[in-house]
Protein backbone atom coordinates (compact mmCIF):
# COMPACT_ATOMS: atom_id res chain seq x y z
CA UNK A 1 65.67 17.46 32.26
CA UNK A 2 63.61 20.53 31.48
CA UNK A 3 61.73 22.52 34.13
CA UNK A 4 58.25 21.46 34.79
CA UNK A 5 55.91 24.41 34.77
CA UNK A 6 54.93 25.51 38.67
CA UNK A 7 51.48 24.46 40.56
CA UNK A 8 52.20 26.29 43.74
CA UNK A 9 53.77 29.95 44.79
CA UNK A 10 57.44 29.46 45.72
CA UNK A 11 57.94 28.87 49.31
CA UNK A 12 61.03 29.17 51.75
CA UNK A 13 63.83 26.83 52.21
CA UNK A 14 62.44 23.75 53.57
CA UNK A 15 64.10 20.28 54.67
CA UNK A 16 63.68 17.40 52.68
CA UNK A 17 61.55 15.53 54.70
CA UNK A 18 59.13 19.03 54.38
CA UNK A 19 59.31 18.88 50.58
CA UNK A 20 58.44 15.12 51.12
CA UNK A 21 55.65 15.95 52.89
CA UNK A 22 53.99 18.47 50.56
CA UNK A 23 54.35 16.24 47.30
CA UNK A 24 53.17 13.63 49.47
CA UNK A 25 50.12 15.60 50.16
CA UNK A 26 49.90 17.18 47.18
CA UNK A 27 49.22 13.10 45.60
CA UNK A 28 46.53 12.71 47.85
CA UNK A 29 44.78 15.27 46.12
CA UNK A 30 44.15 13.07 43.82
CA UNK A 31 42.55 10.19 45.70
CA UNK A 32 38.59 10.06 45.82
CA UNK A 33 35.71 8.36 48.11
CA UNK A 34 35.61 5.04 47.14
CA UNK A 35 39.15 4.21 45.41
CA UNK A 36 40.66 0.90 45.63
CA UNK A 37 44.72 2.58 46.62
CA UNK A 38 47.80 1.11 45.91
CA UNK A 39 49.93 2.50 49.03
CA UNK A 40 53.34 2.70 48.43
CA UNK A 41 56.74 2.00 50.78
CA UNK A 42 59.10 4.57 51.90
CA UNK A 43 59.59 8.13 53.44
CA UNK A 44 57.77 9.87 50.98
CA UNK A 45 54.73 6.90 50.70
CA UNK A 46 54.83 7.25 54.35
CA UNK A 47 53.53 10.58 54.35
CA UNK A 48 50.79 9.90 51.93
CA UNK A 49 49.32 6.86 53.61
CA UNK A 50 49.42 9.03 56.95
CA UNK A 51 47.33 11.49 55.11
CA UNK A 52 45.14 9.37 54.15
CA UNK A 53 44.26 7.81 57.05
CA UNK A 54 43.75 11.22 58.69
CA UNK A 55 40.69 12.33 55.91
CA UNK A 56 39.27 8.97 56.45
CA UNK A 57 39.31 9.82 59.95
CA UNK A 58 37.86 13.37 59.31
CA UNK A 59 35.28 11.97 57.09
CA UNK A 60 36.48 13.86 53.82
CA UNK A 61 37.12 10.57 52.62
CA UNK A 62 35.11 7.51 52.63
CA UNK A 63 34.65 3.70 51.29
CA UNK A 64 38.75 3.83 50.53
CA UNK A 65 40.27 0.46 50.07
CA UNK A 66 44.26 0.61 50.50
CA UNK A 67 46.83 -2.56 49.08
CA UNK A 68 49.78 -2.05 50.39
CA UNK A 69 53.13 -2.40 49.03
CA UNK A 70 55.04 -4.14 51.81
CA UNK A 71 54.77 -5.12 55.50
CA UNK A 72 55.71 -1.84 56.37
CA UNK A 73 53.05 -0.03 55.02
CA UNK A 74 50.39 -2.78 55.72
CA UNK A 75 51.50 -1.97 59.78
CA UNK A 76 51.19 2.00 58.84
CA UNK A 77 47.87 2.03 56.67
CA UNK A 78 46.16 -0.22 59.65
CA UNK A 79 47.47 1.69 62.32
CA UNK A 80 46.16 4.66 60.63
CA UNK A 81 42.52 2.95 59.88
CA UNK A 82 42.62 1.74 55.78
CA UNK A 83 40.57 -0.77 55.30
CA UNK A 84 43.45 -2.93 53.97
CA UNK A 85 42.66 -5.98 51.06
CA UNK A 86 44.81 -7.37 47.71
CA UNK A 87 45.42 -8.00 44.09
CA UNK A 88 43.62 -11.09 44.70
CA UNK A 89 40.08 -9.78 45.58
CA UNK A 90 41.03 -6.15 43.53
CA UNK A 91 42.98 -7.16 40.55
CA UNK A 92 42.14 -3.39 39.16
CA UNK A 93 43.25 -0.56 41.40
CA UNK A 94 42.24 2.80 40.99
CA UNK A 95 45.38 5.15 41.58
CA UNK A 96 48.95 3.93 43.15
CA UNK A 97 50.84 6.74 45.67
CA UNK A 98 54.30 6.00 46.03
CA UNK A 99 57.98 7.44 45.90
CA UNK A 100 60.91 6.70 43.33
CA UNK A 101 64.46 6.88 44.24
CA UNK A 102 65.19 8.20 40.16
CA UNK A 103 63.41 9.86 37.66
CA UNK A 104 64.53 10.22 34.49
CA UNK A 105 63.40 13.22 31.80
CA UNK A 106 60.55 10.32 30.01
CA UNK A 107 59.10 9.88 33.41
CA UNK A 108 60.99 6.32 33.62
CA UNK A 109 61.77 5.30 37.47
CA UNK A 110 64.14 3.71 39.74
CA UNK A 111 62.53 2.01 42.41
CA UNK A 112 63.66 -0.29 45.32
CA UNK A 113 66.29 0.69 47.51
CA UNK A 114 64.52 0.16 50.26
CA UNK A 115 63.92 -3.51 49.03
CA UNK A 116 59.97 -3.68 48.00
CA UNK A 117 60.51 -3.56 44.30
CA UNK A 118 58.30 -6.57 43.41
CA UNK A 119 55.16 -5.86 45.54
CA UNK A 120 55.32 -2.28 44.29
CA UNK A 121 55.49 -3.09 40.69
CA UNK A 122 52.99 -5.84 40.55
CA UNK A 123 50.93 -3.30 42.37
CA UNK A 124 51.48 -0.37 40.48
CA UNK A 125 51.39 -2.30 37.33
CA UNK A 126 47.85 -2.64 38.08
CA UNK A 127 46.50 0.44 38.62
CA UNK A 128 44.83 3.07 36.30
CA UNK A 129 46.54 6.18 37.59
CA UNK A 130 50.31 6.28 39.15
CA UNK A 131 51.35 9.23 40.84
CA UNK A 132 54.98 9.50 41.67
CA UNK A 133 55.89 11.65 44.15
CA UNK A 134 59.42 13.02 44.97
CA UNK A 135 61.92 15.50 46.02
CA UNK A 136 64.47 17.60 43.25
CA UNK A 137 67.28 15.09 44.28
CA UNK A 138 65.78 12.63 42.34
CA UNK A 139 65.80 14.24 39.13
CA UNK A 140 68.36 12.54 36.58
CA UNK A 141 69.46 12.54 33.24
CA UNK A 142 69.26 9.01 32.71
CA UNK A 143 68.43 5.94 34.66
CA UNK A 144 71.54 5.15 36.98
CA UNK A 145 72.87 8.13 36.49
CA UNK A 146 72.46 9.25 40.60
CA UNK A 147 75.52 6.64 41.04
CA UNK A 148 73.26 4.87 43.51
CA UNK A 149 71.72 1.58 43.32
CA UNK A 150 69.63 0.05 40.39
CA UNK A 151 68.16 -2.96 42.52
CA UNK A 152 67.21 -6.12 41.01
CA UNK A 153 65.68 -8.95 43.19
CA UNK A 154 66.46 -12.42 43.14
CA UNK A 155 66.33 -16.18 44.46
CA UNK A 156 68.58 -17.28 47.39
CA UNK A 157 70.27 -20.06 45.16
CA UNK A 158 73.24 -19.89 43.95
CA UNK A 159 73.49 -16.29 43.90
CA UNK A 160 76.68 -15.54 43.33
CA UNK A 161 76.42 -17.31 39.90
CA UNK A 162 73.90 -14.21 39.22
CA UNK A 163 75.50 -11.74 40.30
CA UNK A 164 78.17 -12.11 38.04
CA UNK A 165 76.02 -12.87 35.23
CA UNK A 166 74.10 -9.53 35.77
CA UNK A 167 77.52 -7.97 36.29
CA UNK A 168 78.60 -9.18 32.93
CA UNK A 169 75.17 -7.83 31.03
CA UNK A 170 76.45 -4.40 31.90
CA UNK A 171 80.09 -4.97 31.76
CA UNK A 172 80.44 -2.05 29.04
CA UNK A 173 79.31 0.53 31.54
CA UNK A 174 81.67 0.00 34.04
CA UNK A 175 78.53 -1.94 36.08
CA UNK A 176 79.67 -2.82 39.52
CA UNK A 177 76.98 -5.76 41.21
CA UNK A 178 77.00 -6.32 45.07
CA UNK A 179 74.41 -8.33 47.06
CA UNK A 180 72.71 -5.91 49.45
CA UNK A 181 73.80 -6.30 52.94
CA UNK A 182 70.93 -5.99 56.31
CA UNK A 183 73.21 -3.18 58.29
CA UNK A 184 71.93 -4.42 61.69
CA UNK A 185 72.64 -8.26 61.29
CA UNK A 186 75.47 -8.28 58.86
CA UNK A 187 73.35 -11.23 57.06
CA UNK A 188 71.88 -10.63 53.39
CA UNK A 189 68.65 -8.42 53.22
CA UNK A 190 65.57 -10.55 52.67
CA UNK A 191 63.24 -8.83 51.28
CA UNK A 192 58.87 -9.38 52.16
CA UNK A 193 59.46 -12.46 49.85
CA UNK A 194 62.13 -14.29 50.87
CA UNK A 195 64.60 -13.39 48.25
CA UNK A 196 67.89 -11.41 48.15
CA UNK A 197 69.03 -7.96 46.52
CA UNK A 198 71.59 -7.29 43.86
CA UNK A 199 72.40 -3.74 43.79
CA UNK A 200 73.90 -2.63 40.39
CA UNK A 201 75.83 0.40 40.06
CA UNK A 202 76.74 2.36 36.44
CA UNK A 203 79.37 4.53 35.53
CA UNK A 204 77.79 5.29 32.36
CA UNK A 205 74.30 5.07 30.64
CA UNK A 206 73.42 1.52 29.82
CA UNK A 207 71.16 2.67 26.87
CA UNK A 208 68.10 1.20 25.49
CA UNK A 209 66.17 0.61 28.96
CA UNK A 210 63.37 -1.57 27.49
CA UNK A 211 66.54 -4.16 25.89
CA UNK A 212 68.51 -4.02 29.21
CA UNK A 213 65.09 -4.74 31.18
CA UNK A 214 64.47 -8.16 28.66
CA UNK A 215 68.28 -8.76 29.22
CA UNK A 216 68.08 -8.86 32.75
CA UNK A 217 64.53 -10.79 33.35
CA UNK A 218 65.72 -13.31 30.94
CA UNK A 219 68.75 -14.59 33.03
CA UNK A 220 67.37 -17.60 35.21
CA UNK A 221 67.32 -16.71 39.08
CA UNK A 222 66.41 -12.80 38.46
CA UNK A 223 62.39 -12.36 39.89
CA UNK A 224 62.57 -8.94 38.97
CA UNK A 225 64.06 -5.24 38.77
CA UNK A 226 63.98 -1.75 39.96
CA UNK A 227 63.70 0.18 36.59
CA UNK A 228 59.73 0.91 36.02
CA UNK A 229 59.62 1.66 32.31
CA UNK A 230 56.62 4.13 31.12
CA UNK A 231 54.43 3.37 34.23
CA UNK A 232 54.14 6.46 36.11
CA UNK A 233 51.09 8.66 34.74
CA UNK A 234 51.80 11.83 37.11
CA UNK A 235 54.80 13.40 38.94
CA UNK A 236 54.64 15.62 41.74
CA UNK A 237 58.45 17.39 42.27
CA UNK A 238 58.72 19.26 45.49
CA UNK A 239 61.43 21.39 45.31
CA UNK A 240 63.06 24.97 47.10
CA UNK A 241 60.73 26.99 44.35
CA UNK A 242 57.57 24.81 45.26
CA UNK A 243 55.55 21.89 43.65
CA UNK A 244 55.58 21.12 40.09
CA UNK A 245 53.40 18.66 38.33
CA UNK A 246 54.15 16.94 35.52
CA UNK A 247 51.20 14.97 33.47
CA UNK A 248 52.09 11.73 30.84
């Protein structure tokens, strides 16, 4: 991936929960008085919707309306004081905060290891502006290429059938499927939906990402997947030399 020009002065080492934190904060920037927000899920979302909550508390924001991504962040944004609503009474948002577990160099994502996939993308498919916010690690040459998990999300029934049929789509690139596993229970993850989680994982680049997203939404069963194809409008990169931003 080339090296997105610098927004900030480079800074010292920081953890990556700091450089979390300052993307996170660095999206915010971005939100205005008035804004329907599409709040996103995870430890970088986390940080944003916190934010947000606190300059709506301060007063430097006002008349914000949040729609959160997942159970999880509807408990955060209320407990931080969003006025909290949905697609169905704001079918256009404004601007969508959220992380991405991959990023390739087109600005195409990986989203949903932590198991909110659909909410975020029927969210963030709606809005006007989506600002992705995340830390260096996430920076790959092409989608799957972390070796970590390319989720798609599907229906209880029969699912084993599935997840050999989405093992077989990507069969050529050495694609190993596994249904995703709740650690604390030992019982498949559910996600906000009811449904479970096939996690796919690539050895090698599975190619035209638009004919592998029609491959995979096309097999009966599938509700959806984790690869968000030319939806993000802005990037925000934290990283050990500062923040970068990157523009569409």
């Amino acid at each position: 991936m080339a090296p997105l020009p610098f927004s900030s002065p480079p800074q010292a080492i920081l953890t990556q929960d700091e450089l979390k934190k300052i993307a996170a904060y660095k999206a915010v920037e971005f939100v205005q008085s008035g804004m329907v927000l599409g709040l996103g899920t995870g430890s970088k979302a986390k940080h944003a919707v916190t934010r947000i909550g606190e300059l709506l508390h301060q007063g430097k924001l006002t008349n914000i309306i949040g729609i959160p991504t997942s159970k999880m962040t509807h408990e955060l944004a209320s407990s931080v004081g969003i006025p909290l609503s949905d697609l169905d009474s704001h079918p256009i948002v404004d601007l969508a905060i959220d992380g991405a577990d991959e990023v390739d160099p087109y600005m195409n994502l990986v989203k949903g290891r932590g198991g909110s996939l659909l909410r975020e993308k029927m969210i963030e498919g709606a809005c006007k502006k989506f600002v992705v916010i995340v830390d260096e690690s996430k920076l790959v040459e092409h989608i799957g290429g972390s070796g970590l998990a390319m989720p798609v999300e599907i229906v209880p029934f029969c699912w084993k059938f599935t997840v050999e049929r989405l093992r077989l789509l990507f069969d050529e690139a050495g694609c190993v499927a596994r249904l995703r596993m709740d650690r604390e229970s030992g019982e498949p993850f559910v996600t906000d939906n009811k449904n479970y989680i096939i996690d796919l994982y690539f050895e090698q680049d599975i190619g035209d990402l638009m004919v592998a997203s029609d491959a995979i939404l096309r097999l009966p069963g599938v509700v959806e997947h984790g690869m968000f194809l030319g939806m993000a409008t802005t990037l925000i990169v934290a990283g050990g030399l500062g923040v970068r931003v990157k523009n569409k």
